[in-house]
C-alpha atoms as a PDB file:
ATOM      1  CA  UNK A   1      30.488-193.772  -1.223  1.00  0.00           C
ATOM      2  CA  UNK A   2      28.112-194.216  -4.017  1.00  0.00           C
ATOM      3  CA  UNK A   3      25.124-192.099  -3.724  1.00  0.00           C
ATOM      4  CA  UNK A   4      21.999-194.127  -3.529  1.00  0.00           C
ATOM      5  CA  UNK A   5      19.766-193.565  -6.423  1.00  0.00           C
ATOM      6  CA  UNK A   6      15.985-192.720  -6.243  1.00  0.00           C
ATOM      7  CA  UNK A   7      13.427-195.536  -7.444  1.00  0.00           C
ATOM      8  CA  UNK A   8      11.957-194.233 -10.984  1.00  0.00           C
ATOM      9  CA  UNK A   9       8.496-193.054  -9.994  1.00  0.00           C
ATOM     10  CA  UNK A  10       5.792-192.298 -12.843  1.00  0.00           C
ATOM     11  CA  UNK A  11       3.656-189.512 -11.101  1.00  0.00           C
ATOM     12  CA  UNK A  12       1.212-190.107 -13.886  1.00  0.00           C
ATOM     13  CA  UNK A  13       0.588-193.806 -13.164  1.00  0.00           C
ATOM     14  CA  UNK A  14      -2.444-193.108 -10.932  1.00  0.00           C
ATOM     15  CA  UNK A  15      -4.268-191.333 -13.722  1.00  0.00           C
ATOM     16  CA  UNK A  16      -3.409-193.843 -16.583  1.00  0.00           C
ATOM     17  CA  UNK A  17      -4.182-196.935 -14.721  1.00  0.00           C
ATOM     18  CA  UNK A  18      -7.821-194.734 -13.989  1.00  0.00           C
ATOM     19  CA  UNK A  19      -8.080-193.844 -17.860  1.00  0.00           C
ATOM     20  CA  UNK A  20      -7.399-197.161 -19.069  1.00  0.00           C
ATOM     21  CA  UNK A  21      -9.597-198.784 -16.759  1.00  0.00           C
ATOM     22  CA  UNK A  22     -12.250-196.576 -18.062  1.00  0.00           C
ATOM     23  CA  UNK A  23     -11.576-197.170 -21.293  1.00  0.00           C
ATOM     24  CA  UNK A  24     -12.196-200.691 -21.498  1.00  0.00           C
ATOM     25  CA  UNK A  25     -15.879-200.174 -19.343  1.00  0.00           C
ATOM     26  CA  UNK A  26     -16.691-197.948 -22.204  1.00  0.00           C
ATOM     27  CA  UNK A  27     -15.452-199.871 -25.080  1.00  0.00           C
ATOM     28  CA  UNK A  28     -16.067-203.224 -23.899  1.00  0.00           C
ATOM     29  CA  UNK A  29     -20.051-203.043 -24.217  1.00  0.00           C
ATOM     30  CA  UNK A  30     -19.886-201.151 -27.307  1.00  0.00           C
ATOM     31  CA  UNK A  31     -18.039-204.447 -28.830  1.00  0.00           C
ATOM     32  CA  UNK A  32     -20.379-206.534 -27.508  1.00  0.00           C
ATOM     33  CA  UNK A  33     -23.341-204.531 -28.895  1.00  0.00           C
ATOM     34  CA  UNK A  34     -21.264-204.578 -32.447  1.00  0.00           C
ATOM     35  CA  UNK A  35     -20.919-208.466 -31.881  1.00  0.00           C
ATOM     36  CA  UNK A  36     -17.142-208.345 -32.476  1.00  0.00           C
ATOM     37  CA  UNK A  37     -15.909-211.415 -32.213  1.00  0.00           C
ATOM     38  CA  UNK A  38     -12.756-211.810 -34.149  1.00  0.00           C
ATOM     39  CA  UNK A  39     -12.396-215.317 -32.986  1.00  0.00           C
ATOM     40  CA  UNK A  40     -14.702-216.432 -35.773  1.00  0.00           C
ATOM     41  CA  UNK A  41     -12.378-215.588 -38.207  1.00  0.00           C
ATOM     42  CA  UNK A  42     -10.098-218.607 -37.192  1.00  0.00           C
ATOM     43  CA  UNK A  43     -13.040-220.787 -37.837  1.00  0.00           C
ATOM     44  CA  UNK A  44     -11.985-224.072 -40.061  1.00  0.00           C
ATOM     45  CA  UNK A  45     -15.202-223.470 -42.467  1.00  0.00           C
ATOM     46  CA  UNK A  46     -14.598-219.475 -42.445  1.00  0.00           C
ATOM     47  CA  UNK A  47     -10.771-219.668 -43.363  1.00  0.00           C
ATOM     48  CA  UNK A  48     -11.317-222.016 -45.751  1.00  0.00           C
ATOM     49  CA  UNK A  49     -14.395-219.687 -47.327  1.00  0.00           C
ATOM     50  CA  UNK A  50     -11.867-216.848 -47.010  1.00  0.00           C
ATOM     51  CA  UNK A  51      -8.653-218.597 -48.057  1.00  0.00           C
ATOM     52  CA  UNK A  52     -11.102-219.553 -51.291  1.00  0.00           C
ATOM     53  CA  UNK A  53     -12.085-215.944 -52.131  1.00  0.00           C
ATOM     54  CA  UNK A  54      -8.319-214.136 -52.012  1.00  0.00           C
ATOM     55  CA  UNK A  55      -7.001-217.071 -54.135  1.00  0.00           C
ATOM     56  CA  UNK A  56      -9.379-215.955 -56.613  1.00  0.00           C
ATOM     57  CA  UNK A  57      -7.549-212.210 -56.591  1.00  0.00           C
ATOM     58  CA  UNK A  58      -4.389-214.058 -57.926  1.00  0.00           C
ATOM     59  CA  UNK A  59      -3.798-213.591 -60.749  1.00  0.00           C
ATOM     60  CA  UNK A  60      -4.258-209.957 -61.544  1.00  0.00           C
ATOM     61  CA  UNK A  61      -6.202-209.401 -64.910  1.00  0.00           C
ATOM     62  CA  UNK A  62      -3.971-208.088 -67.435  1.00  0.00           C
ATOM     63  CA  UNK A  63      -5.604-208.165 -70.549  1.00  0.00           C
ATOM     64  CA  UNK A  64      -5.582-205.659 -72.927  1.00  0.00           C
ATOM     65  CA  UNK A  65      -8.932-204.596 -73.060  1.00  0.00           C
ATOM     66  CA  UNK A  66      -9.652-204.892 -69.380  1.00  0.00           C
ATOM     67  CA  UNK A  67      -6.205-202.399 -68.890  1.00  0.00           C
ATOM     68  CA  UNK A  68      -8.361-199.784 -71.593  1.00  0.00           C
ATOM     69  CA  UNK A  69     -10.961-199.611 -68.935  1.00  0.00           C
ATOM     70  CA  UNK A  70      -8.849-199.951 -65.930  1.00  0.00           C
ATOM     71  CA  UNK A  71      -7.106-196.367 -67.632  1.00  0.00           C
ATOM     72  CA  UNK A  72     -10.444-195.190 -68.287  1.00  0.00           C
ATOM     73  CA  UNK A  73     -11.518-195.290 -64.935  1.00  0.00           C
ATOM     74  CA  UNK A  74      -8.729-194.025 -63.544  1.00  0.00           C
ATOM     75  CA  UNK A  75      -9.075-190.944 -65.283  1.00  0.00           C
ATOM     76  CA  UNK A  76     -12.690-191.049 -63.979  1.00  0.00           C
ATOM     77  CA  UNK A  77     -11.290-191.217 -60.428  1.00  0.00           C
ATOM     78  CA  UNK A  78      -8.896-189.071 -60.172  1.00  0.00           C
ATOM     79  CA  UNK A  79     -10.998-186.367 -61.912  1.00  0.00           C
ATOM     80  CA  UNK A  80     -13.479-186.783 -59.629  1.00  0.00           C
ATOM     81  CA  UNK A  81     -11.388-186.522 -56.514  1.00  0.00           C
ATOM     82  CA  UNK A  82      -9.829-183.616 -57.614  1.00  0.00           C
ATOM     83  CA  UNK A  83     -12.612-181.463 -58.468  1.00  0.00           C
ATOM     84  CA  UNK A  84     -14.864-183.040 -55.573  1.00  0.00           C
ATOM     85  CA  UNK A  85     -11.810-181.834 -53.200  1.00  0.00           C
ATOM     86  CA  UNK A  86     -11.209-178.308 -55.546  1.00  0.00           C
ATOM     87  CA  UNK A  87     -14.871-177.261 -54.930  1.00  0.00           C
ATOM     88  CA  UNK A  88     -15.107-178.519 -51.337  1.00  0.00           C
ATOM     89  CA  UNK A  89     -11.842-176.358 -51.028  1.00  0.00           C
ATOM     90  CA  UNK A  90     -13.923-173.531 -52.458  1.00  0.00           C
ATOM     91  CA  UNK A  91     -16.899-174.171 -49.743  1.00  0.00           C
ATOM     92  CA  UNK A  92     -14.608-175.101 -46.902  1.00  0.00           C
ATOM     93  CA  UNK A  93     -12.125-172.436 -46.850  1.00  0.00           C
ATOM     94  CA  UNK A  94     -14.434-169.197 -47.267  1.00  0.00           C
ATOM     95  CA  UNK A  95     -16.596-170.730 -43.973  1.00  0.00           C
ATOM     96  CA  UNK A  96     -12.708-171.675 -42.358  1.00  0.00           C
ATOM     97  CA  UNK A  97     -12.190-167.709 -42.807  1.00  0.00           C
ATOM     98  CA  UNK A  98     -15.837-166.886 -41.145  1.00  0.00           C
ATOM     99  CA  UNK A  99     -16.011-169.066 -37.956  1.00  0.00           C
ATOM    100  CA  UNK A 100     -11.947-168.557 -36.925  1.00  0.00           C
ATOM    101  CA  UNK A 101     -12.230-166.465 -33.683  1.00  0.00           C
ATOM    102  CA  UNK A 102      -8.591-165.523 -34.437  1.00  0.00           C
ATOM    103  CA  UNK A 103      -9.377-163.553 -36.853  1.00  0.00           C
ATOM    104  CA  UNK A 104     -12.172-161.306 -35.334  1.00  0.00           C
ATOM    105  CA  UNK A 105     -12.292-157.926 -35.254  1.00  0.00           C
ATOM    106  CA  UNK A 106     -14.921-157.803 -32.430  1.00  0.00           C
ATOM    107  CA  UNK A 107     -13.024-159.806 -30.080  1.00  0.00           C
ATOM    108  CA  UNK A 108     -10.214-157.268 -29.649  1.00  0.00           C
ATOM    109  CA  UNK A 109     -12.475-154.603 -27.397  1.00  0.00           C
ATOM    110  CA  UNK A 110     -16.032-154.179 -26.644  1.00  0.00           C
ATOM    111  CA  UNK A 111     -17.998-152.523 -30.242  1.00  0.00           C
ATOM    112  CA  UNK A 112     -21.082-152.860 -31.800  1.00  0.00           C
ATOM    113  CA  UNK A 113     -20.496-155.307 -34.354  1.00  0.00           C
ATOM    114  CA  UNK A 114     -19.744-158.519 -31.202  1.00  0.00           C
ATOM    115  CA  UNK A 115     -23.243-159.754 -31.487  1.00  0.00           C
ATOM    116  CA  UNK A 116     -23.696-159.424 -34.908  1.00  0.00           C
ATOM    117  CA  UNK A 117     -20.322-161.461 -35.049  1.00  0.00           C
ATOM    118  CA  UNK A 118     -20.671-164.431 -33.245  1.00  0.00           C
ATOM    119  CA  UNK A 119     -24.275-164.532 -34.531  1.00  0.00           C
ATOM    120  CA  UNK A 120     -22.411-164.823 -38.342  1.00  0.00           C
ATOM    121  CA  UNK A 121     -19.917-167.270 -36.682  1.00  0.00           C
ATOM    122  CA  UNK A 122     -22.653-169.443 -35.356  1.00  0.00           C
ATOM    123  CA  UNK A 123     -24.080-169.515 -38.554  1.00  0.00           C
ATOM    124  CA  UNK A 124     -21.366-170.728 -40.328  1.00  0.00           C
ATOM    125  CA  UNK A 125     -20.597-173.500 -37.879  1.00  0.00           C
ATOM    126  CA  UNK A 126     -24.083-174.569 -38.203  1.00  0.00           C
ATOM    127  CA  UNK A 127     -23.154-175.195 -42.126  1.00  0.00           C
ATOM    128  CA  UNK A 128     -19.745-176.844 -41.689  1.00  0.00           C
ATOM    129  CA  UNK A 129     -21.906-179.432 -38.955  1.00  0.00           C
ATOM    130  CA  UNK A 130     -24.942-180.153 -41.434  1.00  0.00           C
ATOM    131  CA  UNK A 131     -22.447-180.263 -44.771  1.00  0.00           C
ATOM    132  CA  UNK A 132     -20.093-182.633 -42.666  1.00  0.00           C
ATOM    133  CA  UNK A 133     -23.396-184.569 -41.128  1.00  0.00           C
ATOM    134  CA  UNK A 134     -24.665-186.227 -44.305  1.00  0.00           C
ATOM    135  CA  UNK A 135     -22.508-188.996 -45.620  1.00  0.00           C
ATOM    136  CA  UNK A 136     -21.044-188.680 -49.410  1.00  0.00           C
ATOM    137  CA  UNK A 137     -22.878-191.652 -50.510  1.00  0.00           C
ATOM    138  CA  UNK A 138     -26.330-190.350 -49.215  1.00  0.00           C
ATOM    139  CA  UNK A 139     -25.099-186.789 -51.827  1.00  0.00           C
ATOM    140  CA  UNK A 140     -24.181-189.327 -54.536  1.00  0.00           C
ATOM    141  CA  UNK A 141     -27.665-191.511 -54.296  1.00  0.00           C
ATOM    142  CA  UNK A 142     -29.447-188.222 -54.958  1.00  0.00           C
ATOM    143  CA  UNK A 143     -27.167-186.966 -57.542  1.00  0.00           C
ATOM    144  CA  UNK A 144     -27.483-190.239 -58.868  1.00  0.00           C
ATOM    145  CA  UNK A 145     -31.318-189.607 -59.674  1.00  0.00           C
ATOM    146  CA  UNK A 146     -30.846-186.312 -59.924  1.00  0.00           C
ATOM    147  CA  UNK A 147     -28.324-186.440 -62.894  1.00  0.00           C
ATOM    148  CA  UNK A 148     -27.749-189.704 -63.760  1.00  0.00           C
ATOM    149  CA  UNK A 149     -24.600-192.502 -63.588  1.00  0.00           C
ATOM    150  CA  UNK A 150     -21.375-191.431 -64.060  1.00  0.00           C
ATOM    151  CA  UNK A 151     -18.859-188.971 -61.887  1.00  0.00           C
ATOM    152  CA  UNK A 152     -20.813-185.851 -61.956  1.00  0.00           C
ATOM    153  CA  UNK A 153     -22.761-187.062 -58.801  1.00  0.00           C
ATOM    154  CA  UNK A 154     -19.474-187.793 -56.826  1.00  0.00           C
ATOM    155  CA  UNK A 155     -17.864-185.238 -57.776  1.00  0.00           C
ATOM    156  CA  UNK A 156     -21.241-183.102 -55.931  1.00  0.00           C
ATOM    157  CA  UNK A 157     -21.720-185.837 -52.988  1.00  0.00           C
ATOM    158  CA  UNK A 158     -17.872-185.114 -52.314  1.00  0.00           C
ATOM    159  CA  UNK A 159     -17.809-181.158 -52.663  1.00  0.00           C
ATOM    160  CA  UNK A 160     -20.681-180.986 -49.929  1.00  0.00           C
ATOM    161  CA  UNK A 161     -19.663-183.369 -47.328  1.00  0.00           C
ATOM    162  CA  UNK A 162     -15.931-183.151 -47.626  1.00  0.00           C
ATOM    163  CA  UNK A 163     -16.662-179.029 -47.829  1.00  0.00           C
ATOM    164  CA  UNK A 164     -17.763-179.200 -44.564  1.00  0.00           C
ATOM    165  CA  UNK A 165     -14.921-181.409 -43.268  1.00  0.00           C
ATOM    166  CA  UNK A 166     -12.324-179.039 -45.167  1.00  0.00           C
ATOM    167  CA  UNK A 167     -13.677-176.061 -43.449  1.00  0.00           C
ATOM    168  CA  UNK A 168     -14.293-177.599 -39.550  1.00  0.00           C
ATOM    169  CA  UNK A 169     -10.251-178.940 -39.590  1.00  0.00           C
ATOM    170  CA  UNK A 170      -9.049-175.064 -41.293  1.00  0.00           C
ATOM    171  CA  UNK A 171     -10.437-173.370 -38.617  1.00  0.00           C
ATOM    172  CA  UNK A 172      -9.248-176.064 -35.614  1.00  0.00           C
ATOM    173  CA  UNK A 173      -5.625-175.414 -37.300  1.00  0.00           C
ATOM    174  CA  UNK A 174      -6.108-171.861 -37.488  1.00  0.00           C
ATOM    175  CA  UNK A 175      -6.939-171.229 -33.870  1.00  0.00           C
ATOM    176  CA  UNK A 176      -4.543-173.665 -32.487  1.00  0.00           C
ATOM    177  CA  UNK A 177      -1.325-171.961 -34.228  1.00  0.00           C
ATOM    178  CA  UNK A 178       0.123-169.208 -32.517  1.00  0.00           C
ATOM    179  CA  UNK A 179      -2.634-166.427 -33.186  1.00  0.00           C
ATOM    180  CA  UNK A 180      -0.709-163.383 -31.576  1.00  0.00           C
ATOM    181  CA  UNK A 181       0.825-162.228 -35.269  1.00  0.00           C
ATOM    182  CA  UNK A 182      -2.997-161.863 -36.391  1.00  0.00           C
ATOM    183  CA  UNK A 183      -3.874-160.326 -33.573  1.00  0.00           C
ATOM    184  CA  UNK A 184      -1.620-157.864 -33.601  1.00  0.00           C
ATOM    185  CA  UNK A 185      -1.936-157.150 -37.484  1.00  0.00           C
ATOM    186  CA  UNK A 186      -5.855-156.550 -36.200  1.00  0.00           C
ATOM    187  CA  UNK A 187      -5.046-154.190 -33.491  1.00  0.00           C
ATOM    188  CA  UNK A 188      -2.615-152.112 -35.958  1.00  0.00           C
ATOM    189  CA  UNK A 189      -6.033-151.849 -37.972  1.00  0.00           C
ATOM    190  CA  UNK A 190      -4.959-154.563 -40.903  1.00  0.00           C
ATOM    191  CA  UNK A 191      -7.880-155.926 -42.332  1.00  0.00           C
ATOM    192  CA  UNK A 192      -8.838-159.836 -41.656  1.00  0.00           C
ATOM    193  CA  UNK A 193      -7.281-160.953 -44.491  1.00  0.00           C
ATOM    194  CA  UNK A 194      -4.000-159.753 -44.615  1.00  0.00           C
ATOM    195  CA  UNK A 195      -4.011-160.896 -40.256  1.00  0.00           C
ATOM    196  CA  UNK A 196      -4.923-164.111 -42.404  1.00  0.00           C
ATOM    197  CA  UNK A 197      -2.250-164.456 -44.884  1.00  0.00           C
ATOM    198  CA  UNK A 198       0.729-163.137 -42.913  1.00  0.00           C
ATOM    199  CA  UNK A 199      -0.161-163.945 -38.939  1.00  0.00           C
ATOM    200  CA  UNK A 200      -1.813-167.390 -39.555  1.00  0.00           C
ATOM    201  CA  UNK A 201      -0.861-169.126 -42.409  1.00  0.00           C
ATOM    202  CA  UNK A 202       3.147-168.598 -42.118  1.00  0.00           C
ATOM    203  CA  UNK A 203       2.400-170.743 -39.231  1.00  0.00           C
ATOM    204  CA  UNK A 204       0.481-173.414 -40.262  1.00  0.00           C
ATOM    205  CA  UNK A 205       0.493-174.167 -44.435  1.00  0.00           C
ATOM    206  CA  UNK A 206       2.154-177.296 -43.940  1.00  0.00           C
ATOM    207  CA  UNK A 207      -0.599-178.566 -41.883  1.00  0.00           C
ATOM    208  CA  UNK A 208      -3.062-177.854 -44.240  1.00  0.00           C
ATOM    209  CA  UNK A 209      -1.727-178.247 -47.165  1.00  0.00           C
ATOM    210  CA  UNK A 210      -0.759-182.201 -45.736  1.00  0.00           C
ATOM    211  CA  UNK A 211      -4.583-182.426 -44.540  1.00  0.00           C
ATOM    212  CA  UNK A 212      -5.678-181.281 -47.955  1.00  0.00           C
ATOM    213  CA  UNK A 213      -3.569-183.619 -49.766  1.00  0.00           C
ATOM    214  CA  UNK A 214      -4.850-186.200 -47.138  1.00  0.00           C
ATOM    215  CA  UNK A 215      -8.910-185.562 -47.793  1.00  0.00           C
ATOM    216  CA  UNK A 216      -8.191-185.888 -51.871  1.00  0.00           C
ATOM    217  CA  UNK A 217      -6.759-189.368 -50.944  1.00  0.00           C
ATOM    218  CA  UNK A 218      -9.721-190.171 -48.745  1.00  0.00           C
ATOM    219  CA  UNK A 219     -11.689-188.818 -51.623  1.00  0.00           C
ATOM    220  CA  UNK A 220     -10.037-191.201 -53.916  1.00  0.00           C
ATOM    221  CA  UNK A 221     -11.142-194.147 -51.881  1.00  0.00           C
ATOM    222  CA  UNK A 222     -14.455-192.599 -51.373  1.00  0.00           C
ATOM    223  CA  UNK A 223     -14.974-192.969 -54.445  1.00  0.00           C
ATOM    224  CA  UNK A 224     -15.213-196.923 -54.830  1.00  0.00           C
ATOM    225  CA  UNK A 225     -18.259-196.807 -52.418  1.00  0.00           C
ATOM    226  CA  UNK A 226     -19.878-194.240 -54.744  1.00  0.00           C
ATOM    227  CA  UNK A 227     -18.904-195.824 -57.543  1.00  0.00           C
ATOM    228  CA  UNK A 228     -21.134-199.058 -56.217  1.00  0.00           C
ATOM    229  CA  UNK A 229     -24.658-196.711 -56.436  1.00  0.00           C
ATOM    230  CA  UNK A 230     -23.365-195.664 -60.093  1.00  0.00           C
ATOM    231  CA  UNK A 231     -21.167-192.413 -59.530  1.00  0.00           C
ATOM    232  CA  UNK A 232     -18.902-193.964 -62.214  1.00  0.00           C
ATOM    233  CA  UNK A 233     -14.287-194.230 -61.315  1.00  0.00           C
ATOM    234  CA  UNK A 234     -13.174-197.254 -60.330  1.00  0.00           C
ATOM    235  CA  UNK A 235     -15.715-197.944 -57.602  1.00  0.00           C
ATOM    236  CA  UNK A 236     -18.414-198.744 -60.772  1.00  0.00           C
ATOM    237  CA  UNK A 237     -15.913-201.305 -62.436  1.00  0.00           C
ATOM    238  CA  UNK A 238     -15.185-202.807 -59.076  1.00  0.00           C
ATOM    239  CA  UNK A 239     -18.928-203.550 -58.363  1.00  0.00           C
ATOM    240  CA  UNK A 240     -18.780-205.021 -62.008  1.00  0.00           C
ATOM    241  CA  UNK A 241     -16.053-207.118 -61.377  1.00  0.00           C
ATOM    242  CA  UNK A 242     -17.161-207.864 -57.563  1.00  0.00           C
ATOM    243  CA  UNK A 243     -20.756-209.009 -59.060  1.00  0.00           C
ATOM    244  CA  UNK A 244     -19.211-211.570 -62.398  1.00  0.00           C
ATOM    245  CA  UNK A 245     -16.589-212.854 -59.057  1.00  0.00           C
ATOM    246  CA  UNK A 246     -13.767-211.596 -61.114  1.00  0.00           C
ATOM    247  CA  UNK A 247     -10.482-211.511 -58.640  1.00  0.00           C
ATOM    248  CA  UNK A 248      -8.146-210.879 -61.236  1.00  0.00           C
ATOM    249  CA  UNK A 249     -10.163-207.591 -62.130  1.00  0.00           C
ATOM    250  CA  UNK A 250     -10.736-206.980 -58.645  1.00  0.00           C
ATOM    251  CA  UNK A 251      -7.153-207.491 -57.830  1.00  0.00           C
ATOM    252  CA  UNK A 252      -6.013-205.524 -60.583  1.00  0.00           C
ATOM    253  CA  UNK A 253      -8.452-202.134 -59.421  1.00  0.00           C
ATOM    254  CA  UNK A 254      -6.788-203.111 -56.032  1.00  0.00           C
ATOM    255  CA  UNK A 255      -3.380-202.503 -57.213  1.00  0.00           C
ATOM    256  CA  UNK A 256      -4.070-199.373 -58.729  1.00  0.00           C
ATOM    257  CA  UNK A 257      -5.704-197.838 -55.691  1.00  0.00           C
ATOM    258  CA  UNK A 258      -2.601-198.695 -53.719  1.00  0.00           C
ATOM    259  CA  UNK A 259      -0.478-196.861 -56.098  1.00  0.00           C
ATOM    260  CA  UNK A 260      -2.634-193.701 -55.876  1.00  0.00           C
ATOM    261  CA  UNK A 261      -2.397-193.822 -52.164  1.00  0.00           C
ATOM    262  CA  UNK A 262       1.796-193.800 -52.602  1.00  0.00           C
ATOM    263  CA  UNK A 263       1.031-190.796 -55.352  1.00  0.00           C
ATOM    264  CA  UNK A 264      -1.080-188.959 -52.738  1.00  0.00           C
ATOM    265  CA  UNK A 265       2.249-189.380 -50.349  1.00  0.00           C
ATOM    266  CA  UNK A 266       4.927-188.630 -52.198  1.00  0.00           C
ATOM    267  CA  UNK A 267       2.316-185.415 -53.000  1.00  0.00           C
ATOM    268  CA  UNK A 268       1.903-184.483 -49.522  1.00  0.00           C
ATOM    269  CA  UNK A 269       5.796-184.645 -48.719  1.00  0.00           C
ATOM    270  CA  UNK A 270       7.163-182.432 -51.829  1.00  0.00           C
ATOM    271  CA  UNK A 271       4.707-179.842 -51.009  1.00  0.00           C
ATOM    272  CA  UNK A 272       5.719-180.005 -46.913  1.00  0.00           C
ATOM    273  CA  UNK A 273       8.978-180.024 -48.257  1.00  0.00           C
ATOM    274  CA  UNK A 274       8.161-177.133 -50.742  1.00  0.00           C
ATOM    275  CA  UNK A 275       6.478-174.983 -48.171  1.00  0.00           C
ATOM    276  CA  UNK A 276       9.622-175.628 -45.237  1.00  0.00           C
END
């Protein structure tokens, strides 16, 4: 006799259905307050605008002196990204080191030094939130005036603001990795940054090295909204071409940003592959 079999049962049902209920209460007045309404789109009069405007993109600009500063800017770009991301590396990771409870000394027994502590870890929280708070463009408008066009302001706007991000994520990934090597390299009386180097980061590089590689690509897209207030990179000859409604230039910057993205991937997976 065949044994009868159980109806499948989802004991987590309840609290879905609940959560996605509550969901769309939340997020359906926030689109009306947005005035989303993607139905517009389909519009006879607005596909016919925006059918108009991508068959301008095609196509792409090719000449030879438009390719001369296409290269130029390129240069521009990706100089900018990477220093922006080397210096915010530079601000991020010292504060990372500061504000990861992991790697306290004071937190293994009662001492002298636990106020003191979490008064210097406050601190550098506060930082990472007001570095993180201001937007890269706001940076690159005062940089602008500050110092003129070209990618000297980005590469400042991006330092600060991406500094802070750098430094917030570090220290998320270095508490939520397996923190009992570090804290027994602390208890043995190691010093924070040797628990650092060989109780954390064995446990965690590819992470950040992936979210590293992953802020210089969002820095290399940040970097056509700068370039539209005159931080110079491709962003400055897309506003050009956007303003003489060139879509073969625009189409052409287009292309190249897409193959940056595919460089920042193929990056990201021979260094997780490096570091495995």
């Amino acid at each position: 006799m065949t044994p009868a079999i159980a109806p499948l049962h989802d004991p987590a049902a309840r609290r879905r259905l609940v959560g996605g209920l509550a969901a769309l209460v939340i997020a359906w007045p926030m689109l009306k307050l947005a005035e989303f309404n993607p139905a517009a789109l389909f519009a006879s009069g607005n596909l016919q605008v925006i059918g108009g405007f991508l068959g301008a993109f095609l196509p792409p600009e090719t000449a030879p002196a438009f390719l001369a500063m296409l290269l130029k800017a390129t240069l521009e770009t990706l100089a900018m990204a990477t220093a922006g991301t080397a210096l915010a590396f530079v601000i991020g990771a010292p504060l990372a080191f500061i504000t990861t409870r992991a790697l306290s000394v004071s937190r293994i027994g009662p001492g002298p030094g636990r106020v003191r502590a979490g008064t210097v870890r406050q601190a550098a929280r506060s930082v990472l939130m007001v570095l993180r708070a201001i937007p890269e463009i706001v940076w690159a408008l005062i940089f602008v005036r500050a110092l003129g066009l070209g990618p000297a302001a980005g590469v400042l706007a991006l330092a600060i603001t991406y500094g802070g991000m750098l430094g917030k994520v570090y220290a998320e990934m270095l508490e939520s990795t397996d923190t009992r090597p570090s804290r027994a390299l602390l208890e043995a009386g190691s010093s924070r940054f040797a628990a650092l180097c060989y109780g954390l980061l064995p446990h965690c590089a590819q992470e950040l090295v992936s979210y590293t590689v992953y802020r210089w690509e969002c820095a290399v897209r940040a970097s056509v909204v700068m370039g539209f207030v005159g931080a110079g990179g491709l962003g400055q000859l897309m506003d050009q071409s956007m303003k003489m409604l060139n879509g073969g230039e625009a189409s052409s910057i287009l292309l190249v940003f897409l193959a940056l993205v595919l460089l920042a991937d193929a990056l990201s997976n021979a260094l997780r592959r490096l570091l495995a």
